[in-house]
C-alpha atoms as a PDB file:
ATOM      1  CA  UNK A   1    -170.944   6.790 151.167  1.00  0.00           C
ATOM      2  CA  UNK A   2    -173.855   9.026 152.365  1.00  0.00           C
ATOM      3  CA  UNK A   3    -171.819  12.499 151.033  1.00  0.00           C
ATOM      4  CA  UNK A   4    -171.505  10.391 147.076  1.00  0.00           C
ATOM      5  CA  UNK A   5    -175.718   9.573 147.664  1.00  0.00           C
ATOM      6  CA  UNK A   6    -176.711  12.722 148.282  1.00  0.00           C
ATOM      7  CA  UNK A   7    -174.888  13.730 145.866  1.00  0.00           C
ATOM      8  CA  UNK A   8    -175.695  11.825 142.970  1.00  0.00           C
ATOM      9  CA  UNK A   9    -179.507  12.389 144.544  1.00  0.00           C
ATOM     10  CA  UNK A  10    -178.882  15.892 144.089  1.00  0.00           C
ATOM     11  CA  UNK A  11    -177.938  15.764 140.482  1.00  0.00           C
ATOM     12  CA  UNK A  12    -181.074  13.856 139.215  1.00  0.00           C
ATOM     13  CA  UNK A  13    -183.175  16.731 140.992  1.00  0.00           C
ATOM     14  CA  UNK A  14    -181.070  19.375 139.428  1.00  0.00           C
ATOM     15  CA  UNK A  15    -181.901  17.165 136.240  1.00  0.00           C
ATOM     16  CA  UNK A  16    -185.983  17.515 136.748  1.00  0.00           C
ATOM     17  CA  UNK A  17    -185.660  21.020 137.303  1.00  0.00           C
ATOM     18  CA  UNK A  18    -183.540  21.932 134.514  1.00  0.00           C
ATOM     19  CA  UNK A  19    -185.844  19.811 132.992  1.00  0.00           C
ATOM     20  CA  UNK A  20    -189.119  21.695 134.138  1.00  0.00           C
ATOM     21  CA  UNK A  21    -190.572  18.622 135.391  1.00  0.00           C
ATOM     22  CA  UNK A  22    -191.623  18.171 138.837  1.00  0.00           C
ATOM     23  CA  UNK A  23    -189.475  16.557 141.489  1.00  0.00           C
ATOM     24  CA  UNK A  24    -191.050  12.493 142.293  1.00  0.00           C
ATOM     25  CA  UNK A  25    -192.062  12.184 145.794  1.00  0.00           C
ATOM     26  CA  UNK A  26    -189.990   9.511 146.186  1.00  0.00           C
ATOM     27  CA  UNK A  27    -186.840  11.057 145.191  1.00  0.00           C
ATOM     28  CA  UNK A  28    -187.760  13.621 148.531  1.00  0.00           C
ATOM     29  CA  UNK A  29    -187.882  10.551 150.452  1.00  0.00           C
ATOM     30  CA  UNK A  30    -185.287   9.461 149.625  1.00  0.00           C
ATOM     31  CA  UNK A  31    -183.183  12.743 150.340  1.00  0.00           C
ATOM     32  CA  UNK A  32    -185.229  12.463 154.070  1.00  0.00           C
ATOM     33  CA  UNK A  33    -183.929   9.352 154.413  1.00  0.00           C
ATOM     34  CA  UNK A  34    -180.616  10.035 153.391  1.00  0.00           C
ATOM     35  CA  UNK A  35    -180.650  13.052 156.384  1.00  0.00           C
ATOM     36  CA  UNK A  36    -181.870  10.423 158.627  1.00  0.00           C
ATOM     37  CA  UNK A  37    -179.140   8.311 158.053  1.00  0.00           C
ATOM     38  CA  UNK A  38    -176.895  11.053 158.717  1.00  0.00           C
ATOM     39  CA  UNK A  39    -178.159  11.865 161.716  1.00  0.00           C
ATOM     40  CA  UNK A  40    -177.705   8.980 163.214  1.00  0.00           C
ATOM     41  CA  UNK A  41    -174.179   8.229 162.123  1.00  0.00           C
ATOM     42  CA  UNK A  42    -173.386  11.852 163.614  1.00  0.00           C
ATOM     43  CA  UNK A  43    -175.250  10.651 167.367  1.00  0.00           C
ATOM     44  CA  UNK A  44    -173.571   7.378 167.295  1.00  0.00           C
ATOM     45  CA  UNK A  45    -176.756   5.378 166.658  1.00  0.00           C
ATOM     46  CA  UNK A  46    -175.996   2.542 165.030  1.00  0.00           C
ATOM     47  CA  UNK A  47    -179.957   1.096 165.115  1.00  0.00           C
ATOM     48  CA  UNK A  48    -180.948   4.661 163.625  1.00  0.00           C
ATOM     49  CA  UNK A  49    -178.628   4.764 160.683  1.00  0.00           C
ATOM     50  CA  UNK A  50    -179.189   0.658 159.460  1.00  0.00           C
ATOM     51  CA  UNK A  51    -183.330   1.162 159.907  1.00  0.00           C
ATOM     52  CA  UNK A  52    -182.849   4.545 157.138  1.00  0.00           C
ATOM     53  CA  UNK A  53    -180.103   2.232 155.038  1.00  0.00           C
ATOM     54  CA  UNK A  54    -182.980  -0.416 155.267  1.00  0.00           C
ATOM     55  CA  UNK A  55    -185.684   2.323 154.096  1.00  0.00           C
ATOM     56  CA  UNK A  56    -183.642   3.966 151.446  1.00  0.00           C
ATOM     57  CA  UNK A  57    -182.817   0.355 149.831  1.00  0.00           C
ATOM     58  CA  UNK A  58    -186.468  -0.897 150.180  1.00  0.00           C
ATOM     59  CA  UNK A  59    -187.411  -1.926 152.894  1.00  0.00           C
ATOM     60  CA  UNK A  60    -189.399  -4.809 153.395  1.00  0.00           C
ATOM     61  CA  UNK A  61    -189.809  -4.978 149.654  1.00  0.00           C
ATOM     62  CA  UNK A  62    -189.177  -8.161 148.071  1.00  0.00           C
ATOM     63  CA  UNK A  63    -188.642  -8.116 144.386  1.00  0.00           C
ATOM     64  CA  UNK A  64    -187.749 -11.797 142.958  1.00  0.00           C
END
């Protein structure tokens, strides 16, 4: 799951370069988040890796 995110993350950056448009912050949080997540998964912390999941998908944001 994480390998086919940063992966499809990867390809909308590769689109905003080819593009010559600057990369959105958000779209380098994501990708921090995304290593986060990894990192966690790799030391077994299970707390770690669903607080980045919770990040990466919002948050605390509520949209109705």
């Amino acid at each position: 799951m994480l390998d086919e995110l940063k992966s499809n993350l990867g390809n909308v950056m590769r689109a905003y370069q080819d593009e010559g448009v600057e990369i959105p912050e958000h779209l380098w949080e994501q990708g921090c988040l995304i290593y986060l997540a990894e990192q966690a998964v790799e030391a077994g912390d299970e707390t770690g890796f669903l607080l980045a999941l919770n990040e990466l998908v919002g948050g605390d944001t509520f949209i109705a």
